[in-house]
Protein backbone atom coordinates (compact mmCIF):
# COMPACT_ATOMS: atom_id res chain seq x y z
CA UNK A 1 -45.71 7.54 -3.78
CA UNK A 2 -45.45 10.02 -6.64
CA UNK A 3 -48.42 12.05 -8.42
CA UNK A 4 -49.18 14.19 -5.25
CA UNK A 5 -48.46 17.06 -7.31
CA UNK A 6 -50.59 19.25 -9.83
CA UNK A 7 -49.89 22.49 -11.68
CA UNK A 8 -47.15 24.06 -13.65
CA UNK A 9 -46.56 27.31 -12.38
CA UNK A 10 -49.37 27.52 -9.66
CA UNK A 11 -48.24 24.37 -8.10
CA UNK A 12 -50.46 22.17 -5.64
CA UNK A 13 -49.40 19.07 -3.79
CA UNK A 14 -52.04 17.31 -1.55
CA UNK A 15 -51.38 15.15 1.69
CA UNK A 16 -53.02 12.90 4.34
CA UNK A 17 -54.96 9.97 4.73
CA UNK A 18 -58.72 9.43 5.17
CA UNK A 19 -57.88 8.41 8.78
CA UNK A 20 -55.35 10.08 9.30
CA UNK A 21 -54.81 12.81 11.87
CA UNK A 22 -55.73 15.53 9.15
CA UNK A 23 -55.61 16.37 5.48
CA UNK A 24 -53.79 19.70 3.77
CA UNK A 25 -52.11 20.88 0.73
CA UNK A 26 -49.27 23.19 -0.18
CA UNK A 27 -49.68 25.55 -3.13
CA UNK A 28 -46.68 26.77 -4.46
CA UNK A 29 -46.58 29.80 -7.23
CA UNK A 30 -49.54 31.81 -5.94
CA UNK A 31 -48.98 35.65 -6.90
CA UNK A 32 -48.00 37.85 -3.78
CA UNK A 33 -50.65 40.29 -2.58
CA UNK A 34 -54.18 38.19 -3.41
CA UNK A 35 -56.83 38.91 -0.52
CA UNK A 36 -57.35 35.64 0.88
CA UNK A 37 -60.83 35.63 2.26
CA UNK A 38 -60.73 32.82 5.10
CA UNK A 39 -64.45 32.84 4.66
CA UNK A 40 -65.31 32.51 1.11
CA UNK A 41 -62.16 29.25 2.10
CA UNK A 42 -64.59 28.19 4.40
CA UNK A 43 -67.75 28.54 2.29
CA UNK A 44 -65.97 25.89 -0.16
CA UNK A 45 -65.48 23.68 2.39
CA UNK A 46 -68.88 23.48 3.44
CA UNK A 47 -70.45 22.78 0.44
CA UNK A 48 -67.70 19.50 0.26
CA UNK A 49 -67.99 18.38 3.89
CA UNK A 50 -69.27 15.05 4.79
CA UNK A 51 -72.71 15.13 6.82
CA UNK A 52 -74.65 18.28 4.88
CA UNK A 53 -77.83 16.76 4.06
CA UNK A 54 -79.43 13.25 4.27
CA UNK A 55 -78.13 12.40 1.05
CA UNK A 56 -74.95 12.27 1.73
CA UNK A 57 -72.20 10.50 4.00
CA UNK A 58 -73.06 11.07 7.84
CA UNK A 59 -69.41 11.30 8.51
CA UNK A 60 -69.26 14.13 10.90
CA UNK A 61 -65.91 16.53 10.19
CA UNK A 62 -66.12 20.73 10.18
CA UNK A 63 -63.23 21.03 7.97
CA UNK A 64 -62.08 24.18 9.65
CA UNK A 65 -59.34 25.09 7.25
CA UNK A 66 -56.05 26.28 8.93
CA UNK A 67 -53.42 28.43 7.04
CA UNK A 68 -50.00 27.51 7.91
CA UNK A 69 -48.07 29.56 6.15
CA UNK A 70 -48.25 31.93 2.62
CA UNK A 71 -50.58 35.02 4.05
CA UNK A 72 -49.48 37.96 6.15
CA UNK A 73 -52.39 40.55 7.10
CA UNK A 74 -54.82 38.94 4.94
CA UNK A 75 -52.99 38.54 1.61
CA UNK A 76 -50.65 35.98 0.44
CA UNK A 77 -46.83 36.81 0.25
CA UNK A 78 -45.39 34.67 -2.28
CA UNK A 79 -44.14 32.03 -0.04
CA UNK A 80 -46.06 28.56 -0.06
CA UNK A 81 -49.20 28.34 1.09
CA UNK A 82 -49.93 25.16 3.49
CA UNK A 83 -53.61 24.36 4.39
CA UNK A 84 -54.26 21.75 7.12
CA UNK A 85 -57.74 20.34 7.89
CA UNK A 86 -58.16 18.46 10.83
CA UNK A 87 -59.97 14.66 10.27
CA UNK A 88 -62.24 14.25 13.81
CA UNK A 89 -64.62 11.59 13.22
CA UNK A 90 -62.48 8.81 11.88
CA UNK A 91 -63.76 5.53 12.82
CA UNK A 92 -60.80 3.28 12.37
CA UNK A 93 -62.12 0.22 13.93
CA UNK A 94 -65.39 0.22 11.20
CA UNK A 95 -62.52 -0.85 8.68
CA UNK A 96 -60.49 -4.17 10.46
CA UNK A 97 -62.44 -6.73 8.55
CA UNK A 98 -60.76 -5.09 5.74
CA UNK A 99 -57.17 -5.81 6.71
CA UNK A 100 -57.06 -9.08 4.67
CA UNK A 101 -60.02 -8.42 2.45
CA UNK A 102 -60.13 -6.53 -0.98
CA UNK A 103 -63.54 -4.29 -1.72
CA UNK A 104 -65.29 -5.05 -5.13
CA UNK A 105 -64.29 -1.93 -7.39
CA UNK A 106 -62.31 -0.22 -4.77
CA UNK A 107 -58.31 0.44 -5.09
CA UNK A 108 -57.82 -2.14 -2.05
CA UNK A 109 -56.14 -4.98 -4.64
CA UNK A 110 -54.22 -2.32 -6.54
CA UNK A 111 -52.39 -0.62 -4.06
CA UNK A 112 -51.41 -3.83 -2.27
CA UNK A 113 -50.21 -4.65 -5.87
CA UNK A 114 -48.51 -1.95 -6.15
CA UNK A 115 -47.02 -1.33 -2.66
CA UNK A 116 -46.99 -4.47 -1.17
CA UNK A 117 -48.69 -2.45 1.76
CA UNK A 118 -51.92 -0.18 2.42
CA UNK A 119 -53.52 1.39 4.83
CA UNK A 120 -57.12 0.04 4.94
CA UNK A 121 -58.78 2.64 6.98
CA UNK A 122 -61.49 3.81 4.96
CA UNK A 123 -58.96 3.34 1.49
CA UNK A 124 -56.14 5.65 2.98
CA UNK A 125 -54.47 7.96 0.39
CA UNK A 126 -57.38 6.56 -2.45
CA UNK A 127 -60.01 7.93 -0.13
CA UNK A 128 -62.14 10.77 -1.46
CA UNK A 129 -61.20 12.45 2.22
CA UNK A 130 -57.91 13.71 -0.29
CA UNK A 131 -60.52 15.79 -2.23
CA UNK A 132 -60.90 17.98 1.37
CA UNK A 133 -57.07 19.57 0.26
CA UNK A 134 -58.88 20.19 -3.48
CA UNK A 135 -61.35 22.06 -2.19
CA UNK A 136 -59.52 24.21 0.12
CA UNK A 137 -56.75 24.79 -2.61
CA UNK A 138 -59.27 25.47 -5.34
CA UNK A 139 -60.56 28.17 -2.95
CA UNK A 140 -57.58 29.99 -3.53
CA UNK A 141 -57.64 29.78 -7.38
CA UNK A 142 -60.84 31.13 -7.16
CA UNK A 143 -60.02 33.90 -5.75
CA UNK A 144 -57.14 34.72 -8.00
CA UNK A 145 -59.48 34.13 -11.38
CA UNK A 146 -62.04 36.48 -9.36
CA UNK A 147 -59.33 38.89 -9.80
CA UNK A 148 -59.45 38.48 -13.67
CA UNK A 149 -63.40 38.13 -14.38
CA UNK A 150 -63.05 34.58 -14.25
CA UNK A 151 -65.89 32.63 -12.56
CA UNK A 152 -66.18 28.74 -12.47
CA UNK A 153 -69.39 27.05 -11.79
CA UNK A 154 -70.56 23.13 -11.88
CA UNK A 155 -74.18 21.67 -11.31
CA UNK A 156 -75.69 18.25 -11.28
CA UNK A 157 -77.01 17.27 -14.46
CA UNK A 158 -78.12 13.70 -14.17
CA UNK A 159 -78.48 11.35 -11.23
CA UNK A 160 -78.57 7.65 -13.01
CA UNK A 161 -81.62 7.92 -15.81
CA UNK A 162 -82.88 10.96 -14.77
CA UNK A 163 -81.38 14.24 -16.76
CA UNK A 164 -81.38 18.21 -16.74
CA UNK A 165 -81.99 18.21 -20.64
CA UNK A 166 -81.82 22.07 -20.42
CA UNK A 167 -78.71 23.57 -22.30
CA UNK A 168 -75.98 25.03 -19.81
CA UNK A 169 -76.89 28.45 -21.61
CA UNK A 170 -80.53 28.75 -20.50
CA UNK A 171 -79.95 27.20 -16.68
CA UNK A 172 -79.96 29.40 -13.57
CA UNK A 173 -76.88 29.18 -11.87
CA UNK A 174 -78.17 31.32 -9.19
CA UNK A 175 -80.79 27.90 -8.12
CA UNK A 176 -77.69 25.34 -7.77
CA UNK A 177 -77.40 25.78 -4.27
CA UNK A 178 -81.26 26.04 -3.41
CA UNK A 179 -81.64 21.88 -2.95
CA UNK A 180 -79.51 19.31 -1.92
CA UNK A 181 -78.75 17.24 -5.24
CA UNK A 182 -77.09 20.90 -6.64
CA UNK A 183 -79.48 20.84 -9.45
CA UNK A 184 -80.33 23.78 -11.00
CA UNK A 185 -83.98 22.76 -11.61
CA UNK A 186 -86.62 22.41 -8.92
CA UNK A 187 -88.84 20.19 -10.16
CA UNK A 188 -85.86 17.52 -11.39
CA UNK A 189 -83.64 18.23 -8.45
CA UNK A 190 -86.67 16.44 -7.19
CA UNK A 191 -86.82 13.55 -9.09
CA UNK A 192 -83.34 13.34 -8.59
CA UNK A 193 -83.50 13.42 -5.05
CA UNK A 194 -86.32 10.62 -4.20
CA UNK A 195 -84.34 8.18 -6.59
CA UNK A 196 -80.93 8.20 -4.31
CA UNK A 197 -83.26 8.37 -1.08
CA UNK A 198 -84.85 4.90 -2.88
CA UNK A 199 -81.31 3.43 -4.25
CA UNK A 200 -79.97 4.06 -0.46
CA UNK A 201 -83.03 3.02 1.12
CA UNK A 202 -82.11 -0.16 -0.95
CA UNK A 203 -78.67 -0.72 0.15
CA UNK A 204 -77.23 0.04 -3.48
CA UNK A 205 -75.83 3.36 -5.20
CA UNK A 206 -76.11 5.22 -8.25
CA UNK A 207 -74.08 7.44 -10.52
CA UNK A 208 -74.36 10.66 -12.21
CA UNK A 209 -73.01 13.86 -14.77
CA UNK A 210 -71.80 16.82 -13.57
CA UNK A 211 -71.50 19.47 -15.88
CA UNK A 212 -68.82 22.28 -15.61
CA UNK A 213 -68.98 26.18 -16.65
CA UNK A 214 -66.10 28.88 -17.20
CA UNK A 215 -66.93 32.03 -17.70
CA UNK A 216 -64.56 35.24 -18.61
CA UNK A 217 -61.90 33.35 -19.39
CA UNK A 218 -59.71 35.41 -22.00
CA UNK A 219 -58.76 34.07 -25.31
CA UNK A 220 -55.13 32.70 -25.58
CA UNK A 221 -54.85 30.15 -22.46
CA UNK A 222 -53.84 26.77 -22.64
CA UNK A 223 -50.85 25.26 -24.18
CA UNK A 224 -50.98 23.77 -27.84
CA UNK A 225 -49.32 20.51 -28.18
CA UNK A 226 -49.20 17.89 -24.65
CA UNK A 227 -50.67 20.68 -22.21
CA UNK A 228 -54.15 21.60 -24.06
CA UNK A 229 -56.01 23.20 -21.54
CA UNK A 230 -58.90 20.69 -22.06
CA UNK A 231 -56.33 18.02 -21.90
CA UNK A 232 -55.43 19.44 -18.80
CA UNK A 233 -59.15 19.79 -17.77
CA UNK A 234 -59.45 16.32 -18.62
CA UNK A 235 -56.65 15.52 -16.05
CA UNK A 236 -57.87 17.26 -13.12
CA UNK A 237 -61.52 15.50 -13.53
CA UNK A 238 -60.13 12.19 -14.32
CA UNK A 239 -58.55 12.36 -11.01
CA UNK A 240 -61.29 12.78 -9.06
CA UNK A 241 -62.43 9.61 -7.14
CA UNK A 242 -65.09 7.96 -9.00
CA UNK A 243 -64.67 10.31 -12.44
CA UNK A 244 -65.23 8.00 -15.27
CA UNK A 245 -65.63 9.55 -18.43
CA UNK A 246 -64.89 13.37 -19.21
CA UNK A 247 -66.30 15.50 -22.38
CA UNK A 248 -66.18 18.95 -23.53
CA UNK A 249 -68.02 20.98 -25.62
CA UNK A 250 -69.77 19.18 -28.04
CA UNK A 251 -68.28 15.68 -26.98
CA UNK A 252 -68.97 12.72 -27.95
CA UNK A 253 -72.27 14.04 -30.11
CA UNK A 254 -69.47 15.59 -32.30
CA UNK A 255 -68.84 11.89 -33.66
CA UNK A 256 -72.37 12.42 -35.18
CA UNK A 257 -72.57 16.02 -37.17
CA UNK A 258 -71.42 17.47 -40.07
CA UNK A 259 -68.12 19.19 -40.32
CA UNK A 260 -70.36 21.94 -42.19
CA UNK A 261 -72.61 21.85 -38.39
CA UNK A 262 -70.17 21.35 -35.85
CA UNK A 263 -68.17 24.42 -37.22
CA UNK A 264 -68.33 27.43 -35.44
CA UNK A 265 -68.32 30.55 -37.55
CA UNK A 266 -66.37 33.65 -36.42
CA UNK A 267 -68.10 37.18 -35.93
CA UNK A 268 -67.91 40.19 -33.83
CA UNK A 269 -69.74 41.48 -31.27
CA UNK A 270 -69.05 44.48 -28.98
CA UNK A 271 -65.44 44.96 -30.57
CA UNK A 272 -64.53 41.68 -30.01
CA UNK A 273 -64.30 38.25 -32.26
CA UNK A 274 -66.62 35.41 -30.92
CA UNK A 275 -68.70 32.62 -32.79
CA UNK A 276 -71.27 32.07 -33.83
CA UNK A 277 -72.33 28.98 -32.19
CA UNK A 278 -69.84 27.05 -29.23
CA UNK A 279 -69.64 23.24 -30.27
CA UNK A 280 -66.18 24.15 -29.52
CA UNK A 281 -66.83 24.53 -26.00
CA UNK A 282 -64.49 27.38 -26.05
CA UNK A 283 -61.14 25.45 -26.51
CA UNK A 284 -59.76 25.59 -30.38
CA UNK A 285 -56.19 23.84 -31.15
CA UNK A 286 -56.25 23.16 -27.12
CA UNK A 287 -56.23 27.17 -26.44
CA UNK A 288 -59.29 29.31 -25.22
CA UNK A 289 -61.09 31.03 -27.69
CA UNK A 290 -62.64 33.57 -25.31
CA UNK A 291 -66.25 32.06 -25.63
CA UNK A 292 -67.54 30.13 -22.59
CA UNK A 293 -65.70 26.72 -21.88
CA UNK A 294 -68.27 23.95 -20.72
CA UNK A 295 -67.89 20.21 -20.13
CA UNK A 296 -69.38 17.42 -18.83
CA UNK A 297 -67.56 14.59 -16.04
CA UNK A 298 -69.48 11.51 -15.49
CA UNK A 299 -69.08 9.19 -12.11
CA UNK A 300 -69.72 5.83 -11.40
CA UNK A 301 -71.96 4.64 -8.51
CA UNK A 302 -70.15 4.48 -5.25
CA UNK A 303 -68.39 1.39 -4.28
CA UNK A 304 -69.23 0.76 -1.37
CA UNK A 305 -72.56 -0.88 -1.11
CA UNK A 306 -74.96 -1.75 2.19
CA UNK A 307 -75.44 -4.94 1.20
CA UNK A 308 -73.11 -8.34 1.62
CA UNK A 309 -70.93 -9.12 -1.65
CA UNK A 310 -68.66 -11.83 -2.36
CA UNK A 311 -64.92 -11.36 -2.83
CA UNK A 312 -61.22 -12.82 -1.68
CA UNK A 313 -58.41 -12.29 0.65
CA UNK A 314 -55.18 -11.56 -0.03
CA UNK A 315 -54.44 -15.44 -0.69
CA UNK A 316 -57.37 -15.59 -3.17
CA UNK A 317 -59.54 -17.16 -0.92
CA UNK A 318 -63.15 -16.76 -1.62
CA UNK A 319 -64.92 -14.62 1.72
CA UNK A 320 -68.12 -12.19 1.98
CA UNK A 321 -68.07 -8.73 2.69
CA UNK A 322 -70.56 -7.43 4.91
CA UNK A 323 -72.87 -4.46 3.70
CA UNK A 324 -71.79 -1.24 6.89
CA UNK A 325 -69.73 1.71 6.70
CA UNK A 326 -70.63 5.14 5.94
CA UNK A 327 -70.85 6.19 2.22
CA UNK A 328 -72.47 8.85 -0.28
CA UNK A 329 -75.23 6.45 -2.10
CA UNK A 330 -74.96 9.09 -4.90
CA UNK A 331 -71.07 11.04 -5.13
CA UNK A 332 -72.59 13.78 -7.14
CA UNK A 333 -74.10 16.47 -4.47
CA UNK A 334 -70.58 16.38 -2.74
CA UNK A 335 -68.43 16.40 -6.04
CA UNK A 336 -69.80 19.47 -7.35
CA UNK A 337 -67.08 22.05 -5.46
CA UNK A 338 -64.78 19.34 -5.96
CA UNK A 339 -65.28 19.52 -9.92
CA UNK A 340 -64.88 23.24 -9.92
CA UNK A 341 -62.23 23.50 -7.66
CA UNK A 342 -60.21 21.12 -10.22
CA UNK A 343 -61.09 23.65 -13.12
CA UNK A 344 -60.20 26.79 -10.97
CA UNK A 345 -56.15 24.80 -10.44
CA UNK A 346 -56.36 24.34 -14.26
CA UNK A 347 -57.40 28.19 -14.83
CA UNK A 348 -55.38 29.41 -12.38
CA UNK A 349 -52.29 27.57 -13.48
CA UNK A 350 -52.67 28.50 -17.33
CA UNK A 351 -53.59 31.83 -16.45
CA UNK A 352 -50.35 32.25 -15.15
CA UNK A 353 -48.13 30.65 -17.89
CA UNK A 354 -50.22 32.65 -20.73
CA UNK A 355 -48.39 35.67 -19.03
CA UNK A 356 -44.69 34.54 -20.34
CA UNK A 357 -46.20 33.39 -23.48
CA UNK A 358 -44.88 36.38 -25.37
CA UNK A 359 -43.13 40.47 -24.45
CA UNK A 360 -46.33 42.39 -23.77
């Protein structure tokens, strides 16, 4: 199976199964000497792990990262890094029916296409369980763009028809942690959270936007023809289980304004160039411009619904699938860390590659 691996110079391959004995990641490329703090690592984790809140999956794990290799005394030393996290509460024999049987919208059909073989526990490799060795990788970049002033943050901005209509520049990224949904606003984090309590209460599921904020990231990264970095941000969100659509700056409302409105005038400020306004979104000829870099990732409602729906076998025989398992009925909440542990790879990688762009 190819495509385990992401990154150019800061290098991250994921492996493991959803019910499997345990998840991890190797990260190749990450400078010698970084303080890894094992509990900001676990602090990550925690805001991913299955089981947080009652919105979420009741899939009990810890996801007690383990470091393998790559630190020495508390800072890494050059050599790869392998994570390992530990899966405990697999429940293997929820999944038999599904031996034969493909889930609507799931990647069941296309990786027995593809393969001619799958492992049907909980979707295997295609199991957002991968996301776990994201996380706990992402961690890591964090750190390292700590190191340069640069600080990634995401928040729930819609759950199905309800939105945060409040521009990313006026939220308070301080509240996105003070309610379950990750919503920076109290009163709609509300709204947000009785409609998936209702959708689950109803055996269904819903989707939602997650927006995504960079901060302090210096002009000059990204690379300007196949490797834009918001191609490359594109990428890493697209990847994410359930990502459907990905926009940045001013998207898709771009297709809308004015050349003469969606420009963004240069100026200075404090020494330094910046513009005037960000439609932008920080990224010009697929290189950072210095200003803040924002974008927007929208999922799809989960899969897996607790309700009976009609499908085949694997001899196109029609059968019914019976509504159990355990399952987010909103992916949101949970995909926040994994959404900004995506942008930290992308940061971290380009980071490093802007440094043999040219003799300093």
């Amino acid at each position: 199976m190819a495509g385990n691996t992401f990154g150019v110079l800061f290098r991250v391959t994921t492996f493991g199964e959803s019910h499997g004995p345990a998840v991890g990641c190797v990260i190749d490329g990450c400078p010698a000497g970084l303080v890894v703090e094992e509990d900001f690592l676990q602090h990550e984790m925690a805001r991913r792990r299955p089981g947080q809140s009652t919105l979420v999956t009741q899939r009990r794990e810890v996801d007690r990262v383990q470091i393998l290799s790559g630190v020495f005394e508390g800072r890494t030393t050059g050599a790869p890094i392998t994570l390992l996290i530990n899966n405990e509460d697999q429940r293997s024999q929820d999944y038999a029916h599904l031996a034969q049987t493909f889930r609507p919208s799931h990647a069941d059909y296309t990786y027995q296409a593809k393969y001619g073989h799958r492992d049907y526990r909980g979707g295997g490799r295609s199991s957002a369980r991968e996301t776990a060795a994201r996380v706990a990788a992402g961690a890591v970049a964090k750190l390292l763009l700590r190191h340069f002033g640069i600080g990634i943050y995401a928040y729930v901005s819609q759950v199905g028809p309800i939105v945060l209509e409040t521009p990313y520049t006026a939220v308070d990224l301080g509240q996105i942690e003070t309610n379950e949904v990750r919503c920076p606003d109290t009163a709609v984090a509300r709204q947000m959270e009785a409609l998936i309590r209702q959708v689950r209460k109803a055996g269904d599921t819903v989707g939602g936007v997650i927006t995504g904020l960079i901060k302090g990231c210096p002009p000059g990264l990204g690379e300007p023809v196949f490797d834009k970095l918001h191609a490359d941000l594109a990428k890493a969100m697209l990847s994410i289980n359930a990502a459907k659509g990905f926009e940045y700056g001013a998207g898709f409302t771009a297709a809308q304004m004015t050349g003469s409105r969606h420009n963004d005038l240069f100026t200075t400020a404090g020494g330094h160039i910046i513009t005037q306004t960000n439609y932008s979104g920080g990224i010009q000829g697929g290189i950072s411009n210095g200003m803040d870099i924002y974008f927007r990732v929208a999922f799809k409602p989960v899969a897996t619904l607790l309700r009976e729906q009609p499908s085949v076998d694997q001899s196109g025989n029609p059968t019914a699938l019976p509504g159990r398992g355990r399952h987010d009925p909103c992916v949101v909440p949970r995909a926040v860390p994994i959404v900004e542990a995506m942008a930290a790879l992308v940061l971290a990688d380009h980071y490093l590659r802007a440094q043999s762009a040219r003799i300093k």
